[in-house]
ModelCIF file with pLDDT and N, C-alpha, C, O atoms, coordinates in Angstrom:
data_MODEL
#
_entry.id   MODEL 
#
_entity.id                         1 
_entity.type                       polymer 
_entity.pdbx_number_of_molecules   1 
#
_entity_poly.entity_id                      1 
_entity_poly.type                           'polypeptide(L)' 
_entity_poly.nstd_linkage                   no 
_entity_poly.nstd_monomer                   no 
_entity_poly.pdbx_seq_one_letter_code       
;(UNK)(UNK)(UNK)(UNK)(UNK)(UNK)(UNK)(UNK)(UNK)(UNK)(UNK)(UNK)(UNK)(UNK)(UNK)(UNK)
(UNK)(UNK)(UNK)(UNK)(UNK)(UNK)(UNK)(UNK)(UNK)(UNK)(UNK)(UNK)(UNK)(UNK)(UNK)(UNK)
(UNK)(UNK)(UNK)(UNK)(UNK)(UNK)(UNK)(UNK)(UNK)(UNK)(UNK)(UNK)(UNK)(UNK)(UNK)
;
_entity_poly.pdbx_seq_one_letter_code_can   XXXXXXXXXXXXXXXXXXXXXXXXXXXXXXXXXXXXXXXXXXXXXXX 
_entity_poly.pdbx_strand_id                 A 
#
loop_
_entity_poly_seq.entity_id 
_entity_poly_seq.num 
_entity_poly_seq.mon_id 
_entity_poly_seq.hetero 
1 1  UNK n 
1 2  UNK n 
1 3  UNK n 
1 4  UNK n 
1 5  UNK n 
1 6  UNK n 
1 7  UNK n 
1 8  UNK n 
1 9  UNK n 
1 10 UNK n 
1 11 UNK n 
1 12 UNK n 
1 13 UNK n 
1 14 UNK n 
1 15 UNK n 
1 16 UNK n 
1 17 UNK n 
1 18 UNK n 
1 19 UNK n 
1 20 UNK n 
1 21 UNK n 
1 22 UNK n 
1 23 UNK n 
1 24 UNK n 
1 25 UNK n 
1 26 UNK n 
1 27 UNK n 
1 28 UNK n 
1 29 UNK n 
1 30 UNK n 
1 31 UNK n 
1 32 UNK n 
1 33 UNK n 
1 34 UNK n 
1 35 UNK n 
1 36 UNK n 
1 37 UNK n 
1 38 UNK n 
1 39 UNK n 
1 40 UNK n 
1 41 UNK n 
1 42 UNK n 
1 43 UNK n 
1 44 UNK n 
1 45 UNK n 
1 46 UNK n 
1 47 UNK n 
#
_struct_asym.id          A 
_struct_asym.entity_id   1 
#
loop_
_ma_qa_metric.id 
_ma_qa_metric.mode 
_ma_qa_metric.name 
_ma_qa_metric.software_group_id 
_ma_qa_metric.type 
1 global pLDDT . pLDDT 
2 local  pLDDT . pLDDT 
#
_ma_qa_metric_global.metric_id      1 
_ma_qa_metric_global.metric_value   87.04 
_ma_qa_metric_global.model_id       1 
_ma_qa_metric_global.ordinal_id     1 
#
loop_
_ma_qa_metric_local.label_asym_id 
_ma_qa_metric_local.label_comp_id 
_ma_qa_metric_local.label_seq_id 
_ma_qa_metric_local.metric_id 
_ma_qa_metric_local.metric_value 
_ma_qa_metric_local.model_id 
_ma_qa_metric_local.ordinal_id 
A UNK 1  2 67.00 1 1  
A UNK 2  2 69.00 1 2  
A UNK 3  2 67.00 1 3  
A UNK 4  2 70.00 1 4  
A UNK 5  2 75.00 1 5  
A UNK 6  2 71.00 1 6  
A UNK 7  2 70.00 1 7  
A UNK 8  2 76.00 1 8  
A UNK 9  2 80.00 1 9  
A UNK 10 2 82.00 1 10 
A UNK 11 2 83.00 1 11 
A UNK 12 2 81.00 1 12 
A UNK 13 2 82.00 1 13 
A UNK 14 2 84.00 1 14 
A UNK 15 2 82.00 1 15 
A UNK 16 2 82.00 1 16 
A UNK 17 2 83.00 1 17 
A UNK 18 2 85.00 1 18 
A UNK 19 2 86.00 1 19 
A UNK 20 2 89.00 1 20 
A UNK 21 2 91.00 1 21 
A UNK 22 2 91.00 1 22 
A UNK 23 2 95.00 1 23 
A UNK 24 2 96.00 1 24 
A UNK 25 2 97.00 1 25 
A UNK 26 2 97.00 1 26 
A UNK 27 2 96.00 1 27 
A UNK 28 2 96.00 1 28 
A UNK 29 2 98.00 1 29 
A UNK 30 2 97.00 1 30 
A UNK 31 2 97.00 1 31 
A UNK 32 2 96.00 1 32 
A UNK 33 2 96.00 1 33 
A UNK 34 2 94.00 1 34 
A UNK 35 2 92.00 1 35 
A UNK 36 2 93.00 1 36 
A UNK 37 2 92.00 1 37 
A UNK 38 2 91.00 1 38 
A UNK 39 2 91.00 1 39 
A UNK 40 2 90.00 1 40 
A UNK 41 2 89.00 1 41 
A UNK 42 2 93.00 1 42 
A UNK 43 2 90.00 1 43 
A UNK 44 2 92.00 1 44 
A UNK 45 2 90.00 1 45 
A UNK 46 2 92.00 1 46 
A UNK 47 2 95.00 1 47 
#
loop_
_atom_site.group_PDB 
_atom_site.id 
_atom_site.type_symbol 
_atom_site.label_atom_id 
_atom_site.label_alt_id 
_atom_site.label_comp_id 
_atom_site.label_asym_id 
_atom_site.label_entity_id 
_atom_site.label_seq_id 
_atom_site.pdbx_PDB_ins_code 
_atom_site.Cartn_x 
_atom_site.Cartn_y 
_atom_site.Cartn_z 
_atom_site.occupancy 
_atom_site.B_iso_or_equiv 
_atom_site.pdbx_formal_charge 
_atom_site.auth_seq_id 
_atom_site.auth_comp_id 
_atom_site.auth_asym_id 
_atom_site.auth_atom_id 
_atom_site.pdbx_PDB_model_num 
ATOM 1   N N  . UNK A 1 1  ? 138.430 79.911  113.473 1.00 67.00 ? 1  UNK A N  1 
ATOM 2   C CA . UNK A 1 1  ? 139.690 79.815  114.210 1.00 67.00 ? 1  UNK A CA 1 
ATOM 3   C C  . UNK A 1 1  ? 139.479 79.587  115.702 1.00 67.00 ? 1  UNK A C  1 
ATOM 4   O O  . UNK A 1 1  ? 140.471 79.552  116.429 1.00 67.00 ? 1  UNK A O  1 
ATOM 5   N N  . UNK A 1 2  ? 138.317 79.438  116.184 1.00 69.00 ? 2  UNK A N  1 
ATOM 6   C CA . UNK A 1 2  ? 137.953 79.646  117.568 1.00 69.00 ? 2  UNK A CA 1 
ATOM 7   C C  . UNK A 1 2  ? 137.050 78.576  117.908 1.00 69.00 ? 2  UNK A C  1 
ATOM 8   O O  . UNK A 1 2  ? 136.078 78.532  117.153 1.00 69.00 ? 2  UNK A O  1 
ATOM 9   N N  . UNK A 1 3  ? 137.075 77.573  118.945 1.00 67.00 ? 3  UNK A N  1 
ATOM 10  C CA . UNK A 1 3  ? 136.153 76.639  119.405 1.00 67.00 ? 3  UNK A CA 1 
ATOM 11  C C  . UNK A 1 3  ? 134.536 77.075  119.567 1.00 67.00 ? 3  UNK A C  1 
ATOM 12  O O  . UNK A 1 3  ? 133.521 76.414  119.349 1.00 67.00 ? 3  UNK A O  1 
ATOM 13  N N  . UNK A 1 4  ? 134.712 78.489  120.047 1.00 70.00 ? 4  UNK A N  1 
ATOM 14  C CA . UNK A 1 4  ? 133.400 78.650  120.817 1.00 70.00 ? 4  UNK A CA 1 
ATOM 15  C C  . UNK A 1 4  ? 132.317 78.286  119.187 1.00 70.00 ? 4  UNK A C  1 
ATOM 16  O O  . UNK A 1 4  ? 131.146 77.973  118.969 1.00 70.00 ? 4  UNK A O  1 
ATOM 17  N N  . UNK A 1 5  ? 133.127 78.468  118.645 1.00 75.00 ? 5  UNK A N  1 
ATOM 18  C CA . UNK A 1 5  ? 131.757 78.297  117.269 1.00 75.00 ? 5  UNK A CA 1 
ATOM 19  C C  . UNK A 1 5  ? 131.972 77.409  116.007 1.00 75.00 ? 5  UNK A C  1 
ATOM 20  O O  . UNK A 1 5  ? 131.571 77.369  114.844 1.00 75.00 ? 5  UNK A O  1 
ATOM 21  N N  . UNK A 1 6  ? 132.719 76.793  116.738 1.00 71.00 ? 6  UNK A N  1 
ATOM 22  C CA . UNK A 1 6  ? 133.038 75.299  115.860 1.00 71.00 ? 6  UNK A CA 1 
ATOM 23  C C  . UNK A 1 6  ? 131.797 74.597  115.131 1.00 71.00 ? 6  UNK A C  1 
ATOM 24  O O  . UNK A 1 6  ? 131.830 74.052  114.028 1.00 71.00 ? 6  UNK A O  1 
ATOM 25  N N  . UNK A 1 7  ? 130.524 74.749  116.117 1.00 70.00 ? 7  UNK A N  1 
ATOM 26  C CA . UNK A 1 7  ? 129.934 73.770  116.071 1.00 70.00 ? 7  UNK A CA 1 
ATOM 27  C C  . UNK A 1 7  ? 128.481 74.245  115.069 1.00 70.00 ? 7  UNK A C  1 
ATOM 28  O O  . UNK A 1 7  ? 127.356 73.773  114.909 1.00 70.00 ? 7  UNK A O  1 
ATOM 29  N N  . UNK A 1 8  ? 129.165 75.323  114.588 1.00 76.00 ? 8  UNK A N  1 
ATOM 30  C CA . UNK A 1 8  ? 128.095 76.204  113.422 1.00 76.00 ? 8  UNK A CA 1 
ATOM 31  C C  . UNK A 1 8  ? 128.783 75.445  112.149 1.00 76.00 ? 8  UNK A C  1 
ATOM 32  O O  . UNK A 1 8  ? 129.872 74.905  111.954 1.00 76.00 ? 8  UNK A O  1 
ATOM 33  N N  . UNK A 1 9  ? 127.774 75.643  111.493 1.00 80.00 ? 9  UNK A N  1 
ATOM 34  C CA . UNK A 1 9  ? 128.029 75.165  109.909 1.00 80.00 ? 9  UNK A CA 1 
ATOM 35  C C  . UNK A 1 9  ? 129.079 76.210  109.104 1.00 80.00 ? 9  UNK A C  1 
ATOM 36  O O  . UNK A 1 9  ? 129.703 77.168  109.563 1.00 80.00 ? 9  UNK A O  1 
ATOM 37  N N  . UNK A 1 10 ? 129.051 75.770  107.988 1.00 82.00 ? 10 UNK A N  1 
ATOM 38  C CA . UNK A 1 10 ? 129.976 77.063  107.498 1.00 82.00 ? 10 UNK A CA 1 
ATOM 39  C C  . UNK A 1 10 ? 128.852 78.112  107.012 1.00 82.00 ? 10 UNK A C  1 
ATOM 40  O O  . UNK A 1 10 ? 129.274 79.265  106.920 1.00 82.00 ? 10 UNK A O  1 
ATOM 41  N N  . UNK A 1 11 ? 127.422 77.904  106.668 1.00 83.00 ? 11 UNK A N  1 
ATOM 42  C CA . UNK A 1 11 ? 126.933 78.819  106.538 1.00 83.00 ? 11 UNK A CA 1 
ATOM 43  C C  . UNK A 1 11 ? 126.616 79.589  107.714 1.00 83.00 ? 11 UNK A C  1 
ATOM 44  O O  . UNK A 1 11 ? 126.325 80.764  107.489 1.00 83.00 ? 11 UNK A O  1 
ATOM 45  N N  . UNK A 1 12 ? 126.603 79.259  108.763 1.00 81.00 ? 12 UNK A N  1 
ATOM 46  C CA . UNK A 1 12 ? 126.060 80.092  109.973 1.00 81.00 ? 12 UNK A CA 1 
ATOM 47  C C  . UNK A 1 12 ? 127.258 80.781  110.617 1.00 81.00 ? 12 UNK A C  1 
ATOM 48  O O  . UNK A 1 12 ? 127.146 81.675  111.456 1.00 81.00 ? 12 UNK A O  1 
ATOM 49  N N  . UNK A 1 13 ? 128.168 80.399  110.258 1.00 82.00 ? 13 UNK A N  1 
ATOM 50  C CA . UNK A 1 13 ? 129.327 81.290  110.516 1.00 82.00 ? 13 UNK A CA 1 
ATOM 51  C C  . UNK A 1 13 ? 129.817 82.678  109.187 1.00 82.00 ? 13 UNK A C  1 
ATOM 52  O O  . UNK A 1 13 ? 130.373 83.775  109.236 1.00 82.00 ? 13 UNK A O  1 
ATOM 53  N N  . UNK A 1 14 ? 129.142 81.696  107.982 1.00 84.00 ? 14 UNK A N  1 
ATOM 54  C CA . UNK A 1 14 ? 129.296 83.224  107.423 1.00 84.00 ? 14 UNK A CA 1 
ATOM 55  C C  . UNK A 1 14 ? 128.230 84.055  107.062 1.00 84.00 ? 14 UNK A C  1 
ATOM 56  O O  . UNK A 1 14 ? 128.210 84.811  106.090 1.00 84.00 ? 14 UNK A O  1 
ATOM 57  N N  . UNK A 1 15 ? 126.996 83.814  108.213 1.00 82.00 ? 15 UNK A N  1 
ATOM 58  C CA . UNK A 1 15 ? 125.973 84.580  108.574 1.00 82.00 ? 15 UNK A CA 1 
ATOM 59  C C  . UNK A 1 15 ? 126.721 85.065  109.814 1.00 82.00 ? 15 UNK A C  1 
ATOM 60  O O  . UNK A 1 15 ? 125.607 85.463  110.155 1.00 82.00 ? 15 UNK A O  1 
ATOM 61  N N  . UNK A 1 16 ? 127.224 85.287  110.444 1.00 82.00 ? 16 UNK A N  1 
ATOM 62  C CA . UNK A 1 16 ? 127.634 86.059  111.780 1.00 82.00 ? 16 UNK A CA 1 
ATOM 63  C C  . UNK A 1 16 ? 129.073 86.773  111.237 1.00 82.00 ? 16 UNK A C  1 
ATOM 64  O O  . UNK A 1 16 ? 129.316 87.826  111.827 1.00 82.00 ? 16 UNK A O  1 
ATOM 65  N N  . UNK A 1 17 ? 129.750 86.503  110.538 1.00 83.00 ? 17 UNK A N  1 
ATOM 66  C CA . UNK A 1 17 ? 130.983 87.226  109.773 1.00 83.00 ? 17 UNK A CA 1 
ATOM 67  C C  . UNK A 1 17 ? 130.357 88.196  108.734 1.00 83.00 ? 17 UNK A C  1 
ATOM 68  O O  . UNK A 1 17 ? 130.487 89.322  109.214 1.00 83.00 ? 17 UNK A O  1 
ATOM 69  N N  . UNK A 1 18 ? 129.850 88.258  107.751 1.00 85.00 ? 18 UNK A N  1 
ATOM 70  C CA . UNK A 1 18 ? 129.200 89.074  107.185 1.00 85.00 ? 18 UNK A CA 1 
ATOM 71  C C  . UNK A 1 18 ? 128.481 90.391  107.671 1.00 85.00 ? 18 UNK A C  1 
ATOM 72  O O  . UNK A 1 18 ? 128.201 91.440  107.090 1.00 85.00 ? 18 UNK A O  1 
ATOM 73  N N  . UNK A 1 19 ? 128.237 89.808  109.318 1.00 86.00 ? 19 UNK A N  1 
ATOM 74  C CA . UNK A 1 19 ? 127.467 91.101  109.470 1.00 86.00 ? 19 UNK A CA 1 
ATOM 75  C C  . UNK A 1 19 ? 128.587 91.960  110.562 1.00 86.00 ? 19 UNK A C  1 
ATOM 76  O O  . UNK A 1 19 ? 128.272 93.103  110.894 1.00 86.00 ? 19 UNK A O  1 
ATOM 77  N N  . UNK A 1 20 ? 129.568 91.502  110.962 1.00 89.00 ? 20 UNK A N  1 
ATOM 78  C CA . UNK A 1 20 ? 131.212 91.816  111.746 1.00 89.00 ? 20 UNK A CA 1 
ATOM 79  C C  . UNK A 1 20 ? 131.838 92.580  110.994 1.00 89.00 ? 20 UNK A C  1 
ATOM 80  O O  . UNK A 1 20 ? 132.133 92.447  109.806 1.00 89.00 ? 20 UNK A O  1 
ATOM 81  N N  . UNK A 1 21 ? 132.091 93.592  111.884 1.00 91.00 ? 21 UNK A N  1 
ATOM 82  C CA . UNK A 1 21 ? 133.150 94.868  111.291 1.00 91.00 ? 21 UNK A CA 1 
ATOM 83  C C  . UNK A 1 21 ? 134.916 93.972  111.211 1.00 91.00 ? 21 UNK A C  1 
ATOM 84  O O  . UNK A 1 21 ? 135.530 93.407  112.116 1.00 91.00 ? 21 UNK A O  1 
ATOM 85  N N  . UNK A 1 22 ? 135.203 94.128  110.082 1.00 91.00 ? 22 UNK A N  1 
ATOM 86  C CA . UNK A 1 22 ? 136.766 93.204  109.731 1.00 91.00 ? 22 UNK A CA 1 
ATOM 87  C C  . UNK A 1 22 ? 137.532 94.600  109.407 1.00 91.00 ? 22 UNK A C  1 
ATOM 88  O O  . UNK A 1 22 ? 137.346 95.242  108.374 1.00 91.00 ? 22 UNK A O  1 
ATOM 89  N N  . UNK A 1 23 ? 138.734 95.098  110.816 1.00 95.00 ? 23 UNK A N  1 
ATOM 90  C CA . UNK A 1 23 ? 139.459 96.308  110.877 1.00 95.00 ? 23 UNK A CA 1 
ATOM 91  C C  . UNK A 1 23 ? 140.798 95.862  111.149 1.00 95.00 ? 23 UNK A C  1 
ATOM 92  O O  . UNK A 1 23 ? 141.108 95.004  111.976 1.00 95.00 ? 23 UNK A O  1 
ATOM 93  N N  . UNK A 1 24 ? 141.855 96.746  110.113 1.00 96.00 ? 24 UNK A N  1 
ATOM 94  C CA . UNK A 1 24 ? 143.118 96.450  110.590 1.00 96.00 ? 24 UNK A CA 1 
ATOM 95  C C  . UNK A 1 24 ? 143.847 97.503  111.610 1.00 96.00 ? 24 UNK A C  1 
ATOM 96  O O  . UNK A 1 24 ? 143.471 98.650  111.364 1.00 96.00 ? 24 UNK A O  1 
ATOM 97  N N  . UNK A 1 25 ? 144.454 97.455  112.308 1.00 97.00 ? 25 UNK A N  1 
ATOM 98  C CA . UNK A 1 25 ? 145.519 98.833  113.162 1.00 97.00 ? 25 UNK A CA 1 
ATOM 99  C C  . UNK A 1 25 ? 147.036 98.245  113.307 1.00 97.00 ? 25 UNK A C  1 
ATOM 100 O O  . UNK A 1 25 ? 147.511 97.122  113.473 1.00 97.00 ? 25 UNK A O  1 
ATOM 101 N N  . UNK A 1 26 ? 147.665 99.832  113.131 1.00 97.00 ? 26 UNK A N  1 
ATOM 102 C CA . UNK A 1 26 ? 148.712 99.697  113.549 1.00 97.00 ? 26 UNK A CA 1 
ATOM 103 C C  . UNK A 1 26 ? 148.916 100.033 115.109 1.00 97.00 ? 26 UNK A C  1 
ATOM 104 O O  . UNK A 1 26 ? 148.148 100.479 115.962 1.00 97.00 ? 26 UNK A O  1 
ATOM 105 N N  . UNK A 1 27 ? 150.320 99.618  115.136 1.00 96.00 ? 27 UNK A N  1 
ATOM 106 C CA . UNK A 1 27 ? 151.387 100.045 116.754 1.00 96.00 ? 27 UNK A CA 1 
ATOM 107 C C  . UNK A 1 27 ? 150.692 101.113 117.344 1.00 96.00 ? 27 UNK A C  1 
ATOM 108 O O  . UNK A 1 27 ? 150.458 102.165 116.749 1.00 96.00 ? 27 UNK A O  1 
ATOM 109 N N  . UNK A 1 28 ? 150.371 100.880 118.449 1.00 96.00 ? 28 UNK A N  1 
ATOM 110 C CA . UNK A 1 28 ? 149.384 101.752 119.174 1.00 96.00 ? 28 UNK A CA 1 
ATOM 111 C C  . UNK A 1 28 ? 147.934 102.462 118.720 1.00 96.00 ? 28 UNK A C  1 
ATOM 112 O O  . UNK A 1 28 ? 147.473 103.541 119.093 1.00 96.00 ? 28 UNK A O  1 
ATOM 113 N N  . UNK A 1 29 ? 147.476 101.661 117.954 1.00 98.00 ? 29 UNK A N  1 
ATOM 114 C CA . UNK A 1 29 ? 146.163 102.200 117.853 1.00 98.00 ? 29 UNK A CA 1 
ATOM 115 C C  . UNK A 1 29 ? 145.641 101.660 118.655 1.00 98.00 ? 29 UNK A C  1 
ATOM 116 O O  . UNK A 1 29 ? 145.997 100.560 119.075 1.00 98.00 ? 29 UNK A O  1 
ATOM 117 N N  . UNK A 1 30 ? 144.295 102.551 119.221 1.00 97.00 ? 30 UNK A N  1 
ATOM 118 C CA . UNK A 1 30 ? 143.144 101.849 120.240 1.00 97.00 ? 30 UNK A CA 1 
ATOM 119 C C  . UNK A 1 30 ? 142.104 101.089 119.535 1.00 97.00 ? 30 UNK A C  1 
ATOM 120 O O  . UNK A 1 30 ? 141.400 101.697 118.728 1.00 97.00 ? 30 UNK A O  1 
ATOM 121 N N  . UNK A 1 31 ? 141.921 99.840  119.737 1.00 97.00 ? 31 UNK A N  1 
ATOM 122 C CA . UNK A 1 31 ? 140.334 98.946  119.680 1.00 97.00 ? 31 UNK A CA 1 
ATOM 123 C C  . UNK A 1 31 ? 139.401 99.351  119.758 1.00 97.00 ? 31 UNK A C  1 
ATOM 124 O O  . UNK A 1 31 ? 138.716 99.686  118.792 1.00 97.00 ? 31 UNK A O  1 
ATOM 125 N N  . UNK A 1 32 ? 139.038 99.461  121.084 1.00 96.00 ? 32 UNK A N  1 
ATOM 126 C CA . UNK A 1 32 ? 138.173 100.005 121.853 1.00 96.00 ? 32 UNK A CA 1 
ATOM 127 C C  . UNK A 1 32 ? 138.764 100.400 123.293 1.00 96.00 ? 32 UNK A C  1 
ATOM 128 O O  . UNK A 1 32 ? 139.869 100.143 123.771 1.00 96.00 ? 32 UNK A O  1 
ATOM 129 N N  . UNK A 1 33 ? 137.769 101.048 123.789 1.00 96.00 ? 33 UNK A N  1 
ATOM 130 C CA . UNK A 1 33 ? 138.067 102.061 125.402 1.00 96.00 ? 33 UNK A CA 1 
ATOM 131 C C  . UNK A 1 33 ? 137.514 101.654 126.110 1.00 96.00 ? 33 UNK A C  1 
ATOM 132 O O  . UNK A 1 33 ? 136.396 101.261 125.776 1.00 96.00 ? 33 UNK A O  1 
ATOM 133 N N  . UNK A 1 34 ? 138.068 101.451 127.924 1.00 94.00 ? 34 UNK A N  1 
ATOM 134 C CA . UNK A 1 34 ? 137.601 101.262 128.906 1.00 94.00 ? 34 UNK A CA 1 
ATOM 135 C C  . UNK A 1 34 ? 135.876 102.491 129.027 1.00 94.00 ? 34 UNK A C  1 
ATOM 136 O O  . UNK A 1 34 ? 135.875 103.715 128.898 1.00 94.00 ? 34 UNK A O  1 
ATOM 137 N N  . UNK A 1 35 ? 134.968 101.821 129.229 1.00 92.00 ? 35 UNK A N  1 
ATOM 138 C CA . UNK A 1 35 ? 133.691 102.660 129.370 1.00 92.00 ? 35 UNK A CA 1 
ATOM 139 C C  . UNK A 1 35 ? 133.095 102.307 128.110 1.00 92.00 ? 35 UNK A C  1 
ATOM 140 O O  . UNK A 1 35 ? 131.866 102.311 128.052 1.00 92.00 ? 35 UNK A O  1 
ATOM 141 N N  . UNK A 1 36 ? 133.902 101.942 126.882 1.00 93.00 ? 36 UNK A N  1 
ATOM 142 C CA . UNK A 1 36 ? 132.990 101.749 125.645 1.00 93.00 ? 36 UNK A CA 1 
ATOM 143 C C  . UNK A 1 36 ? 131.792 100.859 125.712 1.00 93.00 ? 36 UNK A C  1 
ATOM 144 O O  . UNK A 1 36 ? 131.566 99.964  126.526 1.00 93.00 ? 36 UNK A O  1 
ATOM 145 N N  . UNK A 1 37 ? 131.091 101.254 124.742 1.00 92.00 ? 37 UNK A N  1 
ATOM 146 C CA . UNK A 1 37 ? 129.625 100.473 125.065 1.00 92.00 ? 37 UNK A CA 1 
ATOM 147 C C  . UNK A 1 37 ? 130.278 98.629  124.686 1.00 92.00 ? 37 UNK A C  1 
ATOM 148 O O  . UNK A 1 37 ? 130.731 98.335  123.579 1.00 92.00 ? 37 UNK A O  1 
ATOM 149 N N  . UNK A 1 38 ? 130.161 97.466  126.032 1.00 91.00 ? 38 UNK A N  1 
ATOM 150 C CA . UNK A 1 38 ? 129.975 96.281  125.545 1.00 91.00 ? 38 UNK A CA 1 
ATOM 151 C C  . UNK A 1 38 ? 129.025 95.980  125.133 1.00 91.00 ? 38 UNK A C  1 
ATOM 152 O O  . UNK A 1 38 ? 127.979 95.746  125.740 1.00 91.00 ? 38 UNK A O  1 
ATOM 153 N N  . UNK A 1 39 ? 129.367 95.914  123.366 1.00 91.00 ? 39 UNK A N  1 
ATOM 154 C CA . UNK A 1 39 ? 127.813 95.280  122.800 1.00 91.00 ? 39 UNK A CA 1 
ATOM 155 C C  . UNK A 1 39 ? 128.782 94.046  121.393 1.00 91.00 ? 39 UNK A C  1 
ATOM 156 O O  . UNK A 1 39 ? 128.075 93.379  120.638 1.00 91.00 ? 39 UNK A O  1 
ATOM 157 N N  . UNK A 1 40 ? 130.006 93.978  121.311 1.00 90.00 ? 40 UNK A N  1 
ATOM 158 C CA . UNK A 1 40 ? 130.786 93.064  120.286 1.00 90.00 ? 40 UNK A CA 1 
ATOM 159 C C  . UNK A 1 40 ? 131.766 92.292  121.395 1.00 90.00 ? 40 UNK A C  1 
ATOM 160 O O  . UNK A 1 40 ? 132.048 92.703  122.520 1.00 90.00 ? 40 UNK A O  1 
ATOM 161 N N  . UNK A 1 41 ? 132.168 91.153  120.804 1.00 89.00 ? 41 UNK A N  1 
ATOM 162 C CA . UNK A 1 41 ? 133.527 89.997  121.210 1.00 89.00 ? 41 UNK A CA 1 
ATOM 163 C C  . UNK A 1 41 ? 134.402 90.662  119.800 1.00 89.00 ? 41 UNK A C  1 
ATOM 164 O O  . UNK A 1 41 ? 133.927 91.101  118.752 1.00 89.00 ? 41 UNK A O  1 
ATOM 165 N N  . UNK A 1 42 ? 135.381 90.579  120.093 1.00 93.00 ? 42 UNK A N  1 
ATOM 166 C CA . UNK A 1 42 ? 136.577 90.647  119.545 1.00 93.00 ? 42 UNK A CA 1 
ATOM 167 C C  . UNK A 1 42 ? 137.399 89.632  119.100 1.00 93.00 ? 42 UNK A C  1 
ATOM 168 O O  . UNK A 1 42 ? 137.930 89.010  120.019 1.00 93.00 ? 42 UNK A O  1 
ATOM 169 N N  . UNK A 1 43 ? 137.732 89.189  117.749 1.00 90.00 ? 43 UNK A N  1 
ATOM 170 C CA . UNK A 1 43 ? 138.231 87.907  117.566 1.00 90.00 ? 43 UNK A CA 1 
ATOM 171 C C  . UNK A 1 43 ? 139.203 88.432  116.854 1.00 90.00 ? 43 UNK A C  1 
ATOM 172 O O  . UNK A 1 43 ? 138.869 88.995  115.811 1.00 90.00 ? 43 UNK A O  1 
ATOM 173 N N  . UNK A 1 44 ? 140.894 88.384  117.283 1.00 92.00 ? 44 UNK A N  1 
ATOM 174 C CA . UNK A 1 44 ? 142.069 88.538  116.682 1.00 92.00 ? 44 UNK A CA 1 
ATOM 175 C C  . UNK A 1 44 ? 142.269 87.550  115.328 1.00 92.00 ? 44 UNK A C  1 
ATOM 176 O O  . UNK A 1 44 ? 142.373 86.323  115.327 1.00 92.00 ? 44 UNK A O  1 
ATOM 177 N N  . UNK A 1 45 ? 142.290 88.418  114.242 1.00 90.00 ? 45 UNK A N  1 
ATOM 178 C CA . UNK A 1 45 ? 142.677 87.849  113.227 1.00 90.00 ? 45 UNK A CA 1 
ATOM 179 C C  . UNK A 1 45 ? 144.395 86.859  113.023 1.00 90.00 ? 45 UNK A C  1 
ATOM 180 O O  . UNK A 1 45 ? 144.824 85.711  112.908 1.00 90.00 ? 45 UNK A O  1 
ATOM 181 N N  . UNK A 1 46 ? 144.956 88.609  113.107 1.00 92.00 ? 46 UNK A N  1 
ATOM 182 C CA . UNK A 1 46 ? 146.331 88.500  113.407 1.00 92.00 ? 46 UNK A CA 1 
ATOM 183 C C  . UNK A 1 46 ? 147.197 89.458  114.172 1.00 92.00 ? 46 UNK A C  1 
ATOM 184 O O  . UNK A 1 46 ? 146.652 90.541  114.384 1.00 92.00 ? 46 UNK A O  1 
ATOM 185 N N  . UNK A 1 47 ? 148.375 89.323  114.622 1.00 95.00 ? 47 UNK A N  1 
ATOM 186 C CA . UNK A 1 47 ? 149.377 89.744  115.170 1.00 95.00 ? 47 UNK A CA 1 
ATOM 187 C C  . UNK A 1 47 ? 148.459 89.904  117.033 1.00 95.00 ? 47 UNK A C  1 
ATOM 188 O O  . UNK A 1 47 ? 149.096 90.316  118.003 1.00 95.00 ? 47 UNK A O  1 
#
């Protein structure tokens, strides 16, 4: 759904999805927290 990785095959994209935590939340749940360790990108599925 995203340019930055267009340019992967479909297997190399579902070598980097496979190993990605896939989480749903509701209305006000937190993601993540200011101070949390940056070590993931975040790619909105939906809403």
């Amino acid at each position: 759904r995203i340019s930055l990785f267009e340019s992967l095959s479909f297997d190399e994209q579902k070598e980097l999805i496979s190993k990605a935590q896939h989480l749903d939340f509701q209305k006000g749940d937190a993601v993540f927290h200011e101070k949390d360790p940056a070590d993931k990108i975040m790619v909105i599925r939906y809403g």
